[in-house]
Protein backbone atom coordinates (compact mmCIF):
# COMPACT_ATOMS: atom_id res chain seq x y z
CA UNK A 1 -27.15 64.37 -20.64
CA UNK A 2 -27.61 63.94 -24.08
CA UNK A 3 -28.08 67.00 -26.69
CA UNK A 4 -29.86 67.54 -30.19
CA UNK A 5 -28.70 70.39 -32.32
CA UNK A 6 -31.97 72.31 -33.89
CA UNK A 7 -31.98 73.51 -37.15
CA UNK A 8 -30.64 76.79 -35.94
CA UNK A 9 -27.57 75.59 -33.95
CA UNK A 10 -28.87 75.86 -30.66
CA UNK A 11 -28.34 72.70 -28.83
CA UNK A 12 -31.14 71.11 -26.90
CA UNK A 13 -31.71 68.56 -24.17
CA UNK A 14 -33.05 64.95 -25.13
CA UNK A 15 -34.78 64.24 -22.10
CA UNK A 16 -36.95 66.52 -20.69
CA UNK A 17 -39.48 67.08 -17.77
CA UNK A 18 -43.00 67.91 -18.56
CA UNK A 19 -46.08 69.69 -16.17
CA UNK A 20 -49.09 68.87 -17.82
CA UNK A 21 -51.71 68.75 -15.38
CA UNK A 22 -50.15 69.80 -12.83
CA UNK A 23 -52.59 73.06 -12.17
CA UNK A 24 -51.81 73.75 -8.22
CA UNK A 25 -48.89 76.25 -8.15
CA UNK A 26 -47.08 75.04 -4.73
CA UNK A 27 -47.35 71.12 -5.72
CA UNK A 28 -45.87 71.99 -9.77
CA UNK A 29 -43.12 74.25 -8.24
CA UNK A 30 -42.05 71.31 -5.41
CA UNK A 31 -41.73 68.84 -8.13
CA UNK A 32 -40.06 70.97 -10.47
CA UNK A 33 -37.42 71.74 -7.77
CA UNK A 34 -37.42 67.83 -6.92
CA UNK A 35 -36.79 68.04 -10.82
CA UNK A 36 -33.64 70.11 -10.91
CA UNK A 37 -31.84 68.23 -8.17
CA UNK A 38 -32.40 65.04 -9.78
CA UNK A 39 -30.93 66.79 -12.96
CA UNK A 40 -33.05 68.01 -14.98
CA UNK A 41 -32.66 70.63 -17.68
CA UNK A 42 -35.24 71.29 -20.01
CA UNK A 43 -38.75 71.65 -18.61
CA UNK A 44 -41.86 71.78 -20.60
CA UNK A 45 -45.11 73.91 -19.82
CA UNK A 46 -47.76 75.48 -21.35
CA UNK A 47 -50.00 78.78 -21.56
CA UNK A 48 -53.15 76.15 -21.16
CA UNK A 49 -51.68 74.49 -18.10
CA UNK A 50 -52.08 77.41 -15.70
CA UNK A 51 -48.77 76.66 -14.33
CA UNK A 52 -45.82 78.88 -16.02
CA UNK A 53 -45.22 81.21 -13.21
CA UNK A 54 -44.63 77.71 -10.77
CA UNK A 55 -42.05 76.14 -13.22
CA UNK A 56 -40.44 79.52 -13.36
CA UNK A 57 -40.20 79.99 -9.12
CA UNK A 58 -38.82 77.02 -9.09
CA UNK A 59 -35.85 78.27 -11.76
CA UNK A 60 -35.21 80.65 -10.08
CA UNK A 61 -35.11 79.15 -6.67
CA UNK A 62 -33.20 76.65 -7.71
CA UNK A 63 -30.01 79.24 -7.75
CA UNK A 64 -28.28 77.77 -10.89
CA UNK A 65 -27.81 80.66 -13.74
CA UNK A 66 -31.00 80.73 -16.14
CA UNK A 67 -28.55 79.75 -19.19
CA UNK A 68 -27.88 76.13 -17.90
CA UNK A 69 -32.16 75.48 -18.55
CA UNK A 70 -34.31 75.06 -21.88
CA UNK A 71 -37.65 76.16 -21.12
CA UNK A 72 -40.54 75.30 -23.51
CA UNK A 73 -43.53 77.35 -23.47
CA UNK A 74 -46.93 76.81 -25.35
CA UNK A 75 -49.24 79.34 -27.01
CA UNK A 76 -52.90 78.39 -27.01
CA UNK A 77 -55.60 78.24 -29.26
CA UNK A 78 -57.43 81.32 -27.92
CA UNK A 79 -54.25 83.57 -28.94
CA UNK A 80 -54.24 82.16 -32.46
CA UNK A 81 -53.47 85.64 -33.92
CA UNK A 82 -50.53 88.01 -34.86
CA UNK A 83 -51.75 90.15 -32.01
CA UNK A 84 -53.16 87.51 -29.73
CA UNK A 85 -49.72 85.58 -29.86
CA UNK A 86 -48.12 88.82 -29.09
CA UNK A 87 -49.39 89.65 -26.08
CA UNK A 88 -50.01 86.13 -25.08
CA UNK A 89 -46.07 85.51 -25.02
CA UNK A 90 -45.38 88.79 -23.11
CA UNK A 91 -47.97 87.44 -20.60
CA UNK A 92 -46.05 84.55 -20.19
CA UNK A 93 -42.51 85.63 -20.23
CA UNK A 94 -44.17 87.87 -16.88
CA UNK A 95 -45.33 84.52 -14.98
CA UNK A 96 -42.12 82.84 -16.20
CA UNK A 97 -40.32 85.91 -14.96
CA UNK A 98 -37.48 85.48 -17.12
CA UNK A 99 -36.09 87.45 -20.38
CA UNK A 100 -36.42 84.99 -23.00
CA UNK A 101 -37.62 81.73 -23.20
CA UNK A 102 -36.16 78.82 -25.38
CA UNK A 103 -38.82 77.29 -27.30
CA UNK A 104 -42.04 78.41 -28.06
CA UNK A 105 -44.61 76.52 -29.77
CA UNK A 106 -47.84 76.68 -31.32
CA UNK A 107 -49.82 74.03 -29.47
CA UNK A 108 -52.77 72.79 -31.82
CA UNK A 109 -52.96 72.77 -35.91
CA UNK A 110 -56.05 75.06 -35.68
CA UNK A 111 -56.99 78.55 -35.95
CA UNK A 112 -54.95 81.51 -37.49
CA UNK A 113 -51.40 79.37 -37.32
CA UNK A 114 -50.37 81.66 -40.01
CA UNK A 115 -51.07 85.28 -37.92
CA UNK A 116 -49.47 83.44 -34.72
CA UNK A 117 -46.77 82.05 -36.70
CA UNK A 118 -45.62 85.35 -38.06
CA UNK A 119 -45.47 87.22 -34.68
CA UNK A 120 -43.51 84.23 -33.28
CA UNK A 121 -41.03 84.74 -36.15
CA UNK A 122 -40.85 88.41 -35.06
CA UNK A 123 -40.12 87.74 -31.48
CA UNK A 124 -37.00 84.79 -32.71
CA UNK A 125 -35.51 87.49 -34.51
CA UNK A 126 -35.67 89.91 -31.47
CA UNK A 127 -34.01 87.23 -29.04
CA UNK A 128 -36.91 86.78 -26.81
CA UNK A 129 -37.22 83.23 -28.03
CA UNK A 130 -34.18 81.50 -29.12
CA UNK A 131 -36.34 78.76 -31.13
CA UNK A 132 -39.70 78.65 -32.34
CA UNK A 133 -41.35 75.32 -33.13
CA UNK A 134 -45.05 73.61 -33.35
CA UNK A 135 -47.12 70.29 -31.53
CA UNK A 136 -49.37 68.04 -32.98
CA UNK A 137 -48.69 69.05 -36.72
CA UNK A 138 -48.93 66.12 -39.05
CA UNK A 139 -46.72 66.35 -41.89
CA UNK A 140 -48.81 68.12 -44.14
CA UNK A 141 -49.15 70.38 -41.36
CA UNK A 142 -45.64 71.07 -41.13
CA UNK A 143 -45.36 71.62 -45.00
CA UNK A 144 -47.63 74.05 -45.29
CA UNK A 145 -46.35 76.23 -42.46
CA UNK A 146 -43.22 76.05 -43.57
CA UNK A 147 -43.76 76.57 -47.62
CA UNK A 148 -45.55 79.97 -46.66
CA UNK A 149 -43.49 81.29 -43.75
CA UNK A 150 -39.67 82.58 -43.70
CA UNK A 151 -38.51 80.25 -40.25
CA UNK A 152 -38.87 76.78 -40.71
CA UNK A 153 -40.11 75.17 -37.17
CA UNK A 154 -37.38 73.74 -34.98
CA UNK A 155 -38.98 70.68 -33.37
CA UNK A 156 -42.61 69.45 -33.48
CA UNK A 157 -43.95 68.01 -30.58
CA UNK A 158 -46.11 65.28 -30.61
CA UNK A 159 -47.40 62.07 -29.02
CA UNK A 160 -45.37 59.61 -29.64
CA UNK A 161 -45.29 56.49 -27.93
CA UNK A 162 -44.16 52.54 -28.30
CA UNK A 163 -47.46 51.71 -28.67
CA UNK A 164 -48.14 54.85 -31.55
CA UNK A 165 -44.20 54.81 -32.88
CA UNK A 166 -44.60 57.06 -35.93
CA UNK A 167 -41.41 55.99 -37.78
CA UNK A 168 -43.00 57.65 -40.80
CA UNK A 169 -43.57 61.39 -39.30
CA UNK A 170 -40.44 60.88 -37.73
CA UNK A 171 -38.39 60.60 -40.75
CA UNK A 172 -40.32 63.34 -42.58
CA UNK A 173 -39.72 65.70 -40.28
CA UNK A 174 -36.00 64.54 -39.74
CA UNK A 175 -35.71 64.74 -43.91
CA UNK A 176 -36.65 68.31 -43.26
CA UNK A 177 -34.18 69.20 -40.11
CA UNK A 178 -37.26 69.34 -37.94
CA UNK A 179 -36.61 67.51 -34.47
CA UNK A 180 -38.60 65.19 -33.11
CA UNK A 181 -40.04 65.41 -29.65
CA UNK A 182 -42.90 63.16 -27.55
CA UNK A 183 -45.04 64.19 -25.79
CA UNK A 184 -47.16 60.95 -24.20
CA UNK A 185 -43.75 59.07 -24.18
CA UNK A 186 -44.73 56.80 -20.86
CA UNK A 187 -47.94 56.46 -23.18
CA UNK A 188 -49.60 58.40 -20.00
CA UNK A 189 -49.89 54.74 -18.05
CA UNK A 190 -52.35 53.42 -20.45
CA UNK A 191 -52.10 49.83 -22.16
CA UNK A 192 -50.72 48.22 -19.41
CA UNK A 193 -47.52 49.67 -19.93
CA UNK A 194 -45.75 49.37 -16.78
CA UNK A 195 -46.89 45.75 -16.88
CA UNK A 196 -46.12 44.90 -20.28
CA UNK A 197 -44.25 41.57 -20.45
CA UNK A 198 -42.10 42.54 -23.34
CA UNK A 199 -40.72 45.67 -21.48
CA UNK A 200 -40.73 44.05 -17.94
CA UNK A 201 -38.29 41.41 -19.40
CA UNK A 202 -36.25 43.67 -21.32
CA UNK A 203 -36.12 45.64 -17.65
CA UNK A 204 -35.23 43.19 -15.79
CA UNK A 205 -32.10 42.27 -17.97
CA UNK A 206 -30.86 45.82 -17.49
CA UNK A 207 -31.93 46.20 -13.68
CA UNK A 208 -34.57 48.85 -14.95
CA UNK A 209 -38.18 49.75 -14.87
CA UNK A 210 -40.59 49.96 -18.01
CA UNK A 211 -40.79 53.38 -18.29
CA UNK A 212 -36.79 53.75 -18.14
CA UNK A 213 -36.93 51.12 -20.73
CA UNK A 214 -39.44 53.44 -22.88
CA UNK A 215 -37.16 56.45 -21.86
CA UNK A 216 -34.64 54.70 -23.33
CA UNK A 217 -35.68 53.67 -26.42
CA UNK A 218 -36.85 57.38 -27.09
CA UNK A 219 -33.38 58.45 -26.54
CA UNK A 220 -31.98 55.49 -29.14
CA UNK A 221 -34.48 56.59 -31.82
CA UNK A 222 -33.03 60.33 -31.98
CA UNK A 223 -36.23 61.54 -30.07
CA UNK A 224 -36.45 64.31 -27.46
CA UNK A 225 -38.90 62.95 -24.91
CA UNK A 226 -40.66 64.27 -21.71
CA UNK A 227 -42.25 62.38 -18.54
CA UNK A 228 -43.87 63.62 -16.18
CA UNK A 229 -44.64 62.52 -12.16
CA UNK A 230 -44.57 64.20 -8.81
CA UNK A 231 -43.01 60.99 -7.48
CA UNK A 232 -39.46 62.14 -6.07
CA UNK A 233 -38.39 58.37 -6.98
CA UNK A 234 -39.91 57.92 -9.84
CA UNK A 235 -38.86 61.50 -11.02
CA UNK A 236 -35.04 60.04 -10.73
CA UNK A 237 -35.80 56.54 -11.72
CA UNK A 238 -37.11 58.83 -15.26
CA UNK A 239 -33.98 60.43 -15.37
CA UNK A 240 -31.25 57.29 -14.56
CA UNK A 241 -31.26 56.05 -18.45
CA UNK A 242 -28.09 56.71 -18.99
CA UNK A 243 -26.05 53.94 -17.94
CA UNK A 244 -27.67 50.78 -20.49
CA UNK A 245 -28.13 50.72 -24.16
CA UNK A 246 -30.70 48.84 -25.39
CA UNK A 247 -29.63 46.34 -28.41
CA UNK A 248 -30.95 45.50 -31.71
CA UNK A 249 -33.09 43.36 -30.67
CA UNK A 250 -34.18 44.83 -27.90
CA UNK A 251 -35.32 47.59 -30.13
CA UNK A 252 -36.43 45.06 -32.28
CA UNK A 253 -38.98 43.96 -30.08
CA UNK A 254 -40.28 47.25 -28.98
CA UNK A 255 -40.72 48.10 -32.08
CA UNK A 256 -43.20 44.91 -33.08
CA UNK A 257 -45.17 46.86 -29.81
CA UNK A 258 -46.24 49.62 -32.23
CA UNK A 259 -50.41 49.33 -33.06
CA UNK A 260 -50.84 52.79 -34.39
CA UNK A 261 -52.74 53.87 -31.23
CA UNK A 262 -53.57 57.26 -30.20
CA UNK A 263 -53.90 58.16 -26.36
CA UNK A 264 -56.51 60.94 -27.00
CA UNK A 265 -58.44 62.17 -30.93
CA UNK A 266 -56.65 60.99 -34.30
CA UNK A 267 -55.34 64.40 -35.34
CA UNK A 268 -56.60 63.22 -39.13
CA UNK A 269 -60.08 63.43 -38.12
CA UNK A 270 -62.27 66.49 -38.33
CA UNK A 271 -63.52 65.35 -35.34
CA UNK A 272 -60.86 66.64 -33.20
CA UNK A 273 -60.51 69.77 -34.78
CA UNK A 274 -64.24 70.61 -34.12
CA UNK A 275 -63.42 69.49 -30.62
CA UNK A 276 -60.77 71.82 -30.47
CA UNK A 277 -62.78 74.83 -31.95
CA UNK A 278 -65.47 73.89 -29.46
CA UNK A 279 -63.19 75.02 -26.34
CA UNK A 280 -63.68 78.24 -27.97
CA UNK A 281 -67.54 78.36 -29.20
CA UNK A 282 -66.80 78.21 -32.38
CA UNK A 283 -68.97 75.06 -34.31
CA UNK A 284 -68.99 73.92 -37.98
């Protein structure tokens, strides 16, 4: 395994293993325990998933001391408050049933980042989160949380893909000892990906699929990435991408992939933020 130090010195995992919508409690816990034998470290869930308390069964099942994992946790929007966040992360810390938990994000741009964003900061400096961080911030995002508050974020996660690269947000974060992670990094099976002819042949060369190609290339660009599948081989086929190294111009060519192409809304648009508010009833 690979590690990336955040801007705190604690060291991280670069490839991770993600549970997004994976909402039925005995099928997330299976494949999170499929997860850990295959090698797996850092696993990635969410308040809005429904499926904390599975991911942390499985932990614990899995007999290996709770220090060896990085577990990410997400606050939602509906918590977006100094108080909400508080009792939202005690809430899950019970369904994780552990003491602390190693990342915790805010999970959309919206609502009172600022109230949530100063209870997390309370919590990091009582040990019950060892980092605190953000997803889908664009940079301006990230500035202005981090101008007005006392803990800069850790990592932003985001989707990040070879077909939606962001070399620019990358390197403004970076510039600002923010880590990078991707969420989306199998661009969630869209665009023909496993298909593609550019990654099939660079696959083939190295006896690998597409999406350890894509895996790959995360790793190579400095950028802590998560897949997801409930497929026991294709959960180790994600995780084998550590015996090839792509070269320049096999980077070279996945790069000319890049079209700028989101998988769900363009943050930048107002639209997505009044579809966000709308999970809540709130309108403009």
């Amino acid at each position: 395994m690979k590690y990336v130090m955040l801007n705190n010195g604690i060291e991280m995992p670069m490839v991770g293993f993600g549970v997004f919508q994976i909402p039925d409690m005995e099928e997330c816990q299976k494949v999170v325990e499929e997860a850990i034998r295959v090698g797996y470290r850092l696993f990635d869930t969410a308040q809005v998933y429904g499926n904390e308390e599975a991911v942390g069964k499985a932990i614990k099942a899995s007999g290996i001391p709770r220090e060896e994992f990085f577990i990410t946790t997400k606050l939602w929007i509906s918590d977006f408050s100094y108080e909400g966040a508080k009792s939202a992360f005690k809430d899950s810390l019970k369904k994780l049933d552990m003491e602390y938990v190693d990342l915790y994000l805010l999970h959309q741009p919206v609502g009172d980042v600022f109230g949530a964003w100063r209870a997390m900061e309370e919590l990091y400096k009582e040990g019950k989160i060892k980092a605190i961080g953000v997803s889908n911030f664009l940079p301006e995002q990230l500035a202005n949380l981090s101008i007005f508050n006392e803990v800069t974020p850790a990592l932003n996660q985001i989707e990040l893909h070879v077909f939606n690269q962001r070399q620019t947000d990358q390197d403004y974060f970076t510039s600002k000892g923010v880590v990078t992670e991707s969420w989306g990094a199998l661009a969630a099976g869209k665009f023909d990906v496993f298909t593609n002819p550019v990654l099939t042949e660079i696959g083939e060369k190295y006896g690998k699929t597409t999406s350890q190609v894509m895996l790959r290339w995360h790793l190579q660009r400095g950028l802590v990435s998560l897949a997801k599948s409930v497929t026991p081989t294709r959960i180790k086929q994600n995780f084998d991408i550590f015996d090839f190294e792509l070269n320049d111009k096999d980077m070279d060519k996945i790069s000319a992939l890049n079209t700028d192409t989101t998988l769900f809304e363009d943050y930048r648009s107002p639209v997505s933020v009044e579809i966000l508010g709308s999970f809540l009833g709130k309108s403009f």
